[in-house]
N, C-alpha and C. Protein backbone atom coordinates (compact mmCIF):
# COMPACT_ATOMS: atom_id res chain seq x y z
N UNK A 1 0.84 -1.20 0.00
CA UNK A 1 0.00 0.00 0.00
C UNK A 1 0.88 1.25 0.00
N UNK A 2 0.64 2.07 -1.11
CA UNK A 2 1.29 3.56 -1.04
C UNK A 2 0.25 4.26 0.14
N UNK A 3 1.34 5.28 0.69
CA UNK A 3 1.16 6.44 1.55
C UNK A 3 0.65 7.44 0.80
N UNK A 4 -0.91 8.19 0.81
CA UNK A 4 -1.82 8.87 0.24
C UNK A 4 -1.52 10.20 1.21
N UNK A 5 -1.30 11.32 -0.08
CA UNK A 5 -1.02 12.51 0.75
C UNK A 5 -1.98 13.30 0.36
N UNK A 6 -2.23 14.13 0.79
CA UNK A 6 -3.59 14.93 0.03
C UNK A 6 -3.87 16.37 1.46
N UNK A 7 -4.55 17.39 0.94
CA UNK A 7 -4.82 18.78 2.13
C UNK A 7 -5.99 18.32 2.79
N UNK A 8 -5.51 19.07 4.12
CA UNK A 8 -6.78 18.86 5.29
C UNK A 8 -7.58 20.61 5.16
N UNK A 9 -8.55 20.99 5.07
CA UNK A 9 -8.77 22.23 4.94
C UNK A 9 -9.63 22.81 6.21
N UNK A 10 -9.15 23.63 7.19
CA UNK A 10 -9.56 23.88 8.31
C UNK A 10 -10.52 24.35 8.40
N UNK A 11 -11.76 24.33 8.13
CA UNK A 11 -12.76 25.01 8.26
C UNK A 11 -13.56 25.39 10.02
N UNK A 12 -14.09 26.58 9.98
CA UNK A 12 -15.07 26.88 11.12
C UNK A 12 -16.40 26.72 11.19
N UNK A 13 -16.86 25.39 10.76
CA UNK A 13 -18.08 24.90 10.74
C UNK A 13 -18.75 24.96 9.31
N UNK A 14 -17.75 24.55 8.27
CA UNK A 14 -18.40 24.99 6.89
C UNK A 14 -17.98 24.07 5.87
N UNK A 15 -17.41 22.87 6.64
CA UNK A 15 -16.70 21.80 5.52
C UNK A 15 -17.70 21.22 4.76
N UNK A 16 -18.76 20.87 5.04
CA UNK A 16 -19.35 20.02 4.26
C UNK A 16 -20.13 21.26 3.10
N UNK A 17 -20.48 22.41 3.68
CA UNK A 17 -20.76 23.44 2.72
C UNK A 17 -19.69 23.84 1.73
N UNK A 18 -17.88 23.90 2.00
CA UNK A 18 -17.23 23.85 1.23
C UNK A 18 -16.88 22.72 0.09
N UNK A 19 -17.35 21.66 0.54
CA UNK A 19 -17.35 20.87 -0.24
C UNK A 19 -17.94 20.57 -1.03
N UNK A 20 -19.38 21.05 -1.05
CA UNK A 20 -20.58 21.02 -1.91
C UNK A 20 -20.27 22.15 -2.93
N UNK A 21 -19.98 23.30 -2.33
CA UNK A 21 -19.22 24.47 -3.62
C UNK A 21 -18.22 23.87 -4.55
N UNK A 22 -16.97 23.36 -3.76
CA UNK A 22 -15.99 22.97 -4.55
C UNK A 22 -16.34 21.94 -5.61
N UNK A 23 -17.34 20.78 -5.11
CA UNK A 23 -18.25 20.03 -6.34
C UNK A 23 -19.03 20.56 -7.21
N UNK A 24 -19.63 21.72 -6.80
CA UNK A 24 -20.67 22.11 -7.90
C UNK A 24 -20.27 23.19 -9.22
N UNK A 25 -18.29 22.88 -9.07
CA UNK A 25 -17.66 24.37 -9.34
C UNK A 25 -17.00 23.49 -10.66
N UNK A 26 -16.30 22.20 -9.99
CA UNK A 26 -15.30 21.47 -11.30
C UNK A 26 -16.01 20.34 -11.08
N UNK A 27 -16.39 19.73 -12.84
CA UNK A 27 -17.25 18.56 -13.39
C UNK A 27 -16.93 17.38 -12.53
N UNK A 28 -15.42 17.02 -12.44
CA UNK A 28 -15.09 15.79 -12.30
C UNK A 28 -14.84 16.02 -10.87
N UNK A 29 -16.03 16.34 -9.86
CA UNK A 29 -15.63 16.15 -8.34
C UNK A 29 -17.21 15.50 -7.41
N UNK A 30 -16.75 14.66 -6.51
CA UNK A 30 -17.51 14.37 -5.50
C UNK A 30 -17.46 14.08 -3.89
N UNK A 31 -18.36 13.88 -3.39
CA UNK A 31 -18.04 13.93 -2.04
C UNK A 31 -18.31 12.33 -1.96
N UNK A 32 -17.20 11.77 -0.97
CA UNK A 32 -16.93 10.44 -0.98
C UNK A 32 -17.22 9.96 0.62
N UNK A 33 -16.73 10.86 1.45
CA UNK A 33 -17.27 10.44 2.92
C UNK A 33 -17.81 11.62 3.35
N UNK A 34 -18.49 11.59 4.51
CA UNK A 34 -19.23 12.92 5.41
C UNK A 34 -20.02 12.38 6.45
N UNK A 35 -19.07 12.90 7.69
CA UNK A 35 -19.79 12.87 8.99
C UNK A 35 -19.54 14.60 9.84
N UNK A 36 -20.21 14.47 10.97
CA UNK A 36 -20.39 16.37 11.57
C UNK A 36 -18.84 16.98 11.59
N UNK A 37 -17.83 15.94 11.64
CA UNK A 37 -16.47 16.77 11.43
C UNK A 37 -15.04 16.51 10.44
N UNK A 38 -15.91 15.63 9.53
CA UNK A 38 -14.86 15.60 8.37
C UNK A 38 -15.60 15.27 6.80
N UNK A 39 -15.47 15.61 6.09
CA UNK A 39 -16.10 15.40 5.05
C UNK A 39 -14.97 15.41 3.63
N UNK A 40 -14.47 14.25 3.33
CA UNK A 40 -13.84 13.49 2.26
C UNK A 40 -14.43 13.82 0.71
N UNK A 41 -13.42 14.65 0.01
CA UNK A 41 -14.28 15.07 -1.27
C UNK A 41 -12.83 14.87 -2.83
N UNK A 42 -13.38 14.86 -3.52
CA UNK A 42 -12.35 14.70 -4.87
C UNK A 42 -12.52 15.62 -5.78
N UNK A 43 -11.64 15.92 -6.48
CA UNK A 43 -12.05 16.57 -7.55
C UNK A 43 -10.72 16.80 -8.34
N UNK A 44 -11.29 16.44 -9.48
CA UNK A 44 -10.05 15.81 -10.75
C UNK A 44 -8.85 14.80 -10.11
N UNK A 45 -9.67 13.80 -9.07
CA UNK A 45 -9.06 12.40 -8.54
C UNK A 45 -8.07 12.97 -7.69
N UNK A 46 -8.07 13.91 -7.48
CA UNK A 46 -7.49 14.46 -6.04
C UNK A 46 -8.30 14.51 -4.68
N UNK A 47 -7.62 13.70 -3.70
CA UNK A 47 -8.34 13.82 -2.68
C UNK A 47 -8.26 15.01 -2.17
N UNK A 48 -9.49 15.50 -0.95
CA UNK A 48 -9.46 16.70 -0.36
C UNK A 48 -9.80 16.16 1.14
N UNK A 49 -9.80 16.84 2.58
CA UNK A 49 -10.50 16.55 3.26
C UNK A 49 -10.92 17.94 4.09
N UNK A 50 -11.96 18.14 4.02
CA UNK A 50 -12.52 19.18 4.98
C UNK A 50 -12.91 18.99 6.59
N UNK A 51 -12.07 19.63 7.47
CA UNK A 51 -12.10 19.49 9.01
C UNK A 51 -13.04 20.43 9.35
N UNK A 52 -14.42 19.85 10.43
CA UNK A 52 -14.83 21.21 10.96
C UNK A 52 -14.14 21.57 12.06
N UNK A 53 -12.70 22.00 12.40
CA UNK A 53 -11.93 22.84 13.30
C UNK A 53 -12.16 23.55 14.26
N UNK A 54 -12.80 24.46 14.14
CA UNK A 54 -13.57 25.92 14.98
C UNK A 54 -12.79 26.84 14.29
N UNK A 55 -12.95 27.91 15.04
CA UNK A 55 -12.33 29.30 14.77
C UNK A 55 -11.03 29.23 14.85
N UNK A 56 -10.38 28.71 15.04
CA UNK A 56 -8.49 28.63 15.85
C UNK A 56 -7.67 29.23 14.74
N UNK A 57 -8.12 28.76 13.69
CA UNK A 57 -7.17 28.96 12.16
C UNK A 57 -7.83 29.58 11.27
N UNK A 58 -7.05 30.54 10.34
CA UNK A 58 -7.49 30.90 9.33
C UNK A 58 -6.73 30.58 8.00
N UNK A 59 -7.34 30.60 6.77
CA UNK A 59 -6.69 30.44 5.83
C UNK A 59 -5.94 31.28 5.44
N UNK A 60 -4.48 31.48 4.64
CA UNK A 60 -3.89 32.84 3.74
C UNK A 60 -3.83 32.55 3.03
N UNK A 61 -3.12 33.29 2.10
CA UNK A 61 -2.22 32.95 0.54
C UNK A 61 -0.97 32.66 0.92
N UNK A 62 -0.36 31.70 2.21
CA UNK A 62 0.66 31.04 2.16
C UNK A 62 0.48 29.62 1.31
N UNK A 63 -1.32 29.03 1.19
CA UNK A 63 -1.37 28.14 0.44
C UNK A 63 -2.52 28.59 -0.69
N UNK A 64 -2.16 27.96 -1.97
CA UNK A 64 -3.16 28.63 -2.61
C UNK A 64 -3.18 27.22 -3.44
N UNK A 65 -4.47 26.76 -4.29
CA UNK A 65 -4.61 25.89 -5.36
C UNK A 65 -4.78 26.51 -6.52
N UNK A 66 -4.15 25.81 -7.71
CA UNK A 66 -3.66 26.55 -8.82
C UNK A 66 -4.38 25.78 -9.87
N UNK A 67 -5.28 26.87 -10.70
CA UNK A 67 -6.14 26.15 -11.98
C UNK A 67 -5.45 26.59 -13.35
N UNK A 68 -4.74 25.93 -14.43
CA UNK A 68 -4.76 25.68 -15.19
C UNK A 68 -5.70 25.41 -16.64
N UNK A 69 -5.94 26.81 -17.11
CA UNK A 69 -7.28 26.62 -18.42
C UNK A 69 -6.47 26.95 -19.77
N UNK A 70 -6.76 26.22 -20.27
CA UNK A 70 -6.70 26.60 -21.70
C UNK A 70 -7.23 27.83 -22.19
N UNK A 71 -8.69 28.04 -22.07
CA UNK A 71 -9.64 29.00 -23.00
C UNK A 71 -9.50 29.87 -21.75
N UNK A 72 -10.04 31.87 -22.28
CA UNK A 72 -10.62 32.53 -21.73
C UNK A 72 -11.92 32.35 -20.89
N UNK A 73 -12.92 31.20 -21.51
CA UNK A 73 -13.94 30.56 -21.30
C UNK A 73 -13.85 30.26 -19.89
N UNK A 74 -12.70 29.69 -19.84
CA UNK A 74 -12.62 28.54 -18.50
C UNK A 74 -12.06 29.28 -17.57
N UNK A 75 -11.30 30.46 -18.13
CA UNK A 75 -10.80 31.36 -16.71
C UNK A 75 -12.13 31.73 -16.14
N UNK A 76 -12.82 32.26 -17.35
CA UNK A 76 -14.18 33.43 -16.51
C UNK A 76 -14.83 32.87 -15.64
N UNK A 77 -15.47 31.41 -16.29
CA UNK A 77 -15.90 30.37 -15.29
C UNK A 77 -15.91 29.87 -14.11
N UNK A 78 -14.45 29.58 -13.66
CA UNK A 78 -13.51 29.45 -12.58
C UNK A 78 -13.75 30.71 -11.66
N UNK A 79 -13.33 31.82 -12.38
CA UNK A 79 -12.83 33.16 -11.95
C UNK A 79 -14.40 33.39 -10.94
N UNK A 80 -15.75 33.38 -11.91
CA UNK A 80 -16.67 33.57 -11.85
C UNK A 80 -17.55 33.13 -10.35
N UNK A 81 -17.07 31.69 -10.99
CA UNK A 81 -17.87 30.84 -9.60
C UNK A 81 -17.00 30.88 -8.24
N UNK A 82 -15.41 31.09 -8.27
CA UNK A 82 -14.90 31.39 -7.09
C UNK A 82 -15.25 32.08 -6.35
N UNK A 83 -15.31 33.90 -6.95
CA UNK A 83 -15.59 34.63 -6.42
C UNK A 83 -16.89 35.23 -6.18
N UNK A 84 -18.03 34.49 -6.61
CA UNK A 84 -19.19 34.55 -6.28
C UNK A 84 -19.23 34.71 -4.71
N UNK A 85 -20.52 35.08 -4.10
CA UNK A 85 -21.28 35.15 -2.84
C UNK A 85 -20.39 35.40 -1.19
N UNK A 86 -19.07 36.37 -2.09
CA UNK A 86 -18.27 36.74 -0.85
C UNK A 86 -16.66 36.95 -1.13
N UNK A 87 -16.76 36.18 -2.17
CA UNK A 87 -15.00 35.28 -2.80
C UNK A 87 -14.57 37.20 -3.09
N UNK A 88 -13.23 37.15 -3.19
CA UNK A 88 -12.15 38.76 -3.22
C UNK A 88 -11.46 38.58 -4.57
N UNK A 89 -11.33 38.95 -5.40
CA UNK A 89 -10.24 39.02 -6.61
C UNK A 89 -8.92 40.07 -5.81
N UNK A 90 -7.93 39.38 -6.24
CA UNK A 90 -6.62 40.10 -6.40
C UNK A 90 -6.34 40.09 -7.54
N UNK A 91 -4.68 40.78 -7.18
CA UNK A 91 -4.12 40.82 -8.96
C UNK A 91 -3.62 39.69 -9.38
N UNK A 92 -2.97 39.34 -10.23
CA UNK A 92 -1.99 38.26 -10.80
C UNK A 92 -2.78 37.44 -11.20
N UNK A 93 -4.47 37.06 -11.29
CA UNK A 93 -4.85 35.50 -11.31
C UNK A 93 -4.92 35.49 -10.19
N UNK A 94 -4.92 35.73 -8.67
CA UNK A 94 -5.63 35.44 -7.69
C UNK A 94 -6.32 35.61 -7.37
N UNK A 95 -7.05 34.78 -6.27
CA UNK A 95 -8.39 35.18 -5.51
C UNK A 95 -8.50 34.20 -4.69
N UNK A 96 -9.58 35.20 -3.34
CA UNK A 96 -10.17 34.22 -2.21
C UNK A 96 -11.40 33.91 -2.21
N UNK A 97 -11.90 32.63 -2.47
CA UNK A 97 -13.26 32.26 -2.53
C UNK A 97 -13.95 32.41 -1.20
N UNK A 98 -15.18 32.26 -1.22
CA UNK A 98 -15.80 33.08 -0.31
C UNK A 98 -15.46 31.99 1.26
N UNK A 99 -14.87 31.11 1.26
CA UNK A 99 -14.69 30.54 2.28
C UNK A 99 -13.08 31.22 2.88
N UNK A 100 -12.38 31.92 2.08
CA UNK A 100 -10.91 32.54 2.27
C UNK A 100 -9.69 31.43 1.75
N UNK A 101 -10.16 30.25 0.79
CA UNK A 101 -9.46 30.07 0.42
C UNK A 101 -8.98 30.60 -0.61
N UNK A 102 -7.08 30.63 -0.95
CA UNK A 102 -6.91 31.31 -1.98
C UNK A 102 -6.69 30.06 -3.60
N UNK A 103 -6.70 30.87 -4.45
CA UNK A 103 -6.68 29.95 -5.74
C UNK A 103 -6.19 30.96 -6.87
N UNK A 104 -5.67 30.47 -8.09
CA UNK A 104 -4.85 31.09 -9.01
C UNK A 104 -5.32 30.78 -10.28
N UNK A 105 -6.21 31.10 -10.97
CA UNK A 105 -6.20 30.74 -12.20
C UNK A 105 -5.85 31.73 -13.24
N UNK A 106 -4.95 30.54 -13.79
CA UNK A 106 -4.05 30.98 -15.20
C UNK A 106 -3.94 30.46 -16.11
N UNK A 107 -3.27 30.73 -17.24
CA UNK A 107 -3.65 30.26 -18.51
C UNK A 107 -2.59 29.50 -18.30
N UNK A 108 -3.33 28.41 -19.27
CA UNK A 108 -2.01 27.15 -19.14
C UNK A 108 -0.40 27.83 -20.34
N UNK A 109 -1.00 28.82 -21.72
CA UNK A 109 -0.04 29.55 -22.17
C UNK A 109 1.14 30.57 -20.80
N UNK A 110 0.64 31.26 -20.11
CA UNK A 110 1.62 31.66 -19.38
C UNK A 110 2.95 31.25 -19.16
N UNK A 111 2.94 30.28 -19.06
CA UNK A 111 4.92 29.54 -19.13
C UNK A 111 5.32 29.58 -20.22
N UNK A 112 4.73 28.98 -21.42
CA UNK A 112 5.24 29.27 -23.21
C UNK A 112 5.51 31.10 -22.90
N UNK A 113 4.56 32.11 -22.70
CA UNK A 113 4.96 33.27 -23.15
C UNK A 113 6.00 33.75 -21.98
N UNK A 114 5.74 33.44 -20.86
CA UNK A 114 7.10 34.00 -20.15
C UNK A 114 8.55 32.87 -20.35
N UNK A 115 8.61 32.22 -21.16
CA UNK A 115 9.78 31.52 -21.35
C UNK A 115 10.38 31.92 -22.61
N UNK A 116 9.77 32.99 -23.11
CA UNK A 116 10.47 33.81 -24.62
C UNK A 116 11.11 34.95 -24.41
N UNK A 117 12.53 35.07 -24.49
CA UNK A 117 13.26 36.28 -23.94
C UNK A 117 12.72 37.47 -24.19
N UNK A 118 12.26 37.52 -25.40
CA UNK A 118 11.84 38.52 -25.95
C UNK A 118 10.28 39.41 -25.44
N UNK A 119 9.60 38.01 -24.77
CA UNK A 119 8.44 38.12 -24.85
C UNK A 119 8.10 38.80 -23.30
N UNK A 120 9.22 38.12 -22.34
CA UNK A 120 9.12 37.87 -20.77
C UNK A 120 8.12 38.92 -20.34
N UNK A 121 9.38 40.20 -20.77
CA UNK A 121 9.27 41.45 -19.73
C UNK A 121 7.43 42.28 -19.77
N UNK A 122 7.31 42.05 -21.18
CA UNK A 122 6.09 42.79 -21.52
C UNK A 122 4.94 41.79 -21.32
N UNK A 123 4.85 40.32 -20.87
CA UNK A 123 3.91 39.51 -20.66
C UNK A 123 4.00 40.06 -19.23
N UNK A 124 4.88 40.20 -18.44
CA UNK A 124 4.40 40.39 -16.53
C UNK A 124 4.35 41.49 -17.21
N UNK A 125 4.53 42.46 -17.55
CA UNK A 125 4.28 44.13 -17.55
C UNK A 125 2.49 43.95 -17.29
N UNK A 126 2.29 43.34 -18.47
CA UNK A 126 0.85 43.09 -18.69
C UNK A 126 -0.30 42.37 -17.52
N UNK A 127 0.44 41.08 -17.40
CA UNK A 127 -0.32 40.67 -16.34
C UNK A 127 -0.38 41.19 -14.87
N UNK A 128 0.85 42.03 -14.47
CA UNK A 128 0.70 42.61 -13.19
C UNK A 128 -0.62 43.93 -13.67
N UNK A 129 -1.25 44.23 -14.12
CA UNK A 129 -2.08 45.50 -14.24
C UNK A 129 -3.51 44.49 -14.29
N UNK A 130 -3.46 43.51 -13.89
CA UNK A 130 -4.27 42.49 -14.37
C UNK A 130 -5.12 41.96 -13.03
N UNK A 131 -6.23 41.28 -12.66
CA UNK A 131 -7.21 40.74 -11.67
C UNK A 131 -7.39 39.55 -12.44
N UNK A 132 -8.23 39.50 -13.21
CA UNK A 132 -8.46 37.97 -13.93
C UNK A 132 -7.48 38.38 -15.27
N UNK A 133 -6.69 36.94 -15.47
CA UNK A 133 -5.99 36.88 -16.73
C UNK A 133 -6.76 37.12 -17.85
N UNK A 134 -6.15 37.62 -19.09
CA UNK A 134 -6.85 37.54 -20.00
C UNK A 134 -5.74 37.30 -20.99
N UNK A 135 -6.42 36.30 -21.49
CA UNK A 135 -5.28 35.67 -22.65
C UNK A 135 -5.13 36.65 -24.08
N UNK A 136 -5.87 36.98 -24.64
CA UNK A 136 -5.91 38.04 -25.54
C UNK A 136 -4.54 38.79 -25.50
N UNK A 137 -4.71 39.54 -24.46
CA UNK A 137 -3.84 40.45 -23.64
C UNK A 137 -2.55 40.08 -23.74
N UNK A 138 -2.24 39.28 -22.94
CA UNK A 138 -1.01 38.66 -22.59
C UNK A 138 -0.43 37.77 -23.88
N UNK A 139 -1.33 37.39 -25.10
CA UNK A 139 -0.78 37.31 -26.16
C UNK A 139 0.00 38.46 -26.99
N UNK A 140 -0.79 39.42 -27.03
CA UNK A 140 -0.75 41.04 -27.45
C UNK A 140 0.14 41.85 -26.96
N UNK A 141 0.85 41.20 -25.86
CA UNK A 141 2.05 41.80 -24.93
C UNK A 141 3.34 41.84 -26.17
């Protein structure tokens, strides 16, 4: 048997509600166990587990989960449903969903255009003036 590593997410009485968001957000996710203080969830075959904790901890952007889209489509989407009913946009592709977790969605192009000498300086020029990526843009850099 391999050793299964996967995040515990501290919640203050809201795991099983975070977990129902985080399912109803990306296609390929479900909730696999749930009792009053842990609730076991997947999504894109990654395990998750939500703790109901109490108040003791809060989340930062020391940890953040990072989405990967192809299309503009799939940023807005992402972007969209994160920050719905509380969630914060920052700059760069970040944001805190309304539970305070943080998350990053970016275009899966971003590494092709910042890995072109030519291209580097004026792709971050671009994306730092930026909240949600926009690929257009950062092509156009």
């Amino acid at each position: 048997m391999t050793n299964q590593i996967y995040p515990c997410l501290w919640f203050d009485g809201q795991a099983q509600e975070a977990a129902k968001f985080y399912c109803s957000i990306f296609s390929d996710a479900k909730i696999t166990a749930d009792n009053q203080m842990v609730v076991l969830f997947e999504i894109n075959g990654k395990k998750f587990m939500g703790l109901n904790g109490g108040p003791h901890f809060k989340f930062n952007e020391a940890v953040s989960f990072v989405i990967e889209c192809e299309t503009q489509e799939e940023i807005d989407r992402y972007w969209n449903a994160l920050t719905a009913d509380g969630g914060q946009e920052s700059n760069c592709g970040w944001l805190k969903d309304k539970f305070g977790v943080s998350w990053q969605v970016v275009p899966t192009i971003l590494s092709k255009l910042m890995s072109d000498p030519a291209r580097a300086q004026r792709v971050m020029n671009a994306f730092m003036q930026m909240k949600k990526f926009d690929i257009s843009a950062l092509e156009n850099a």
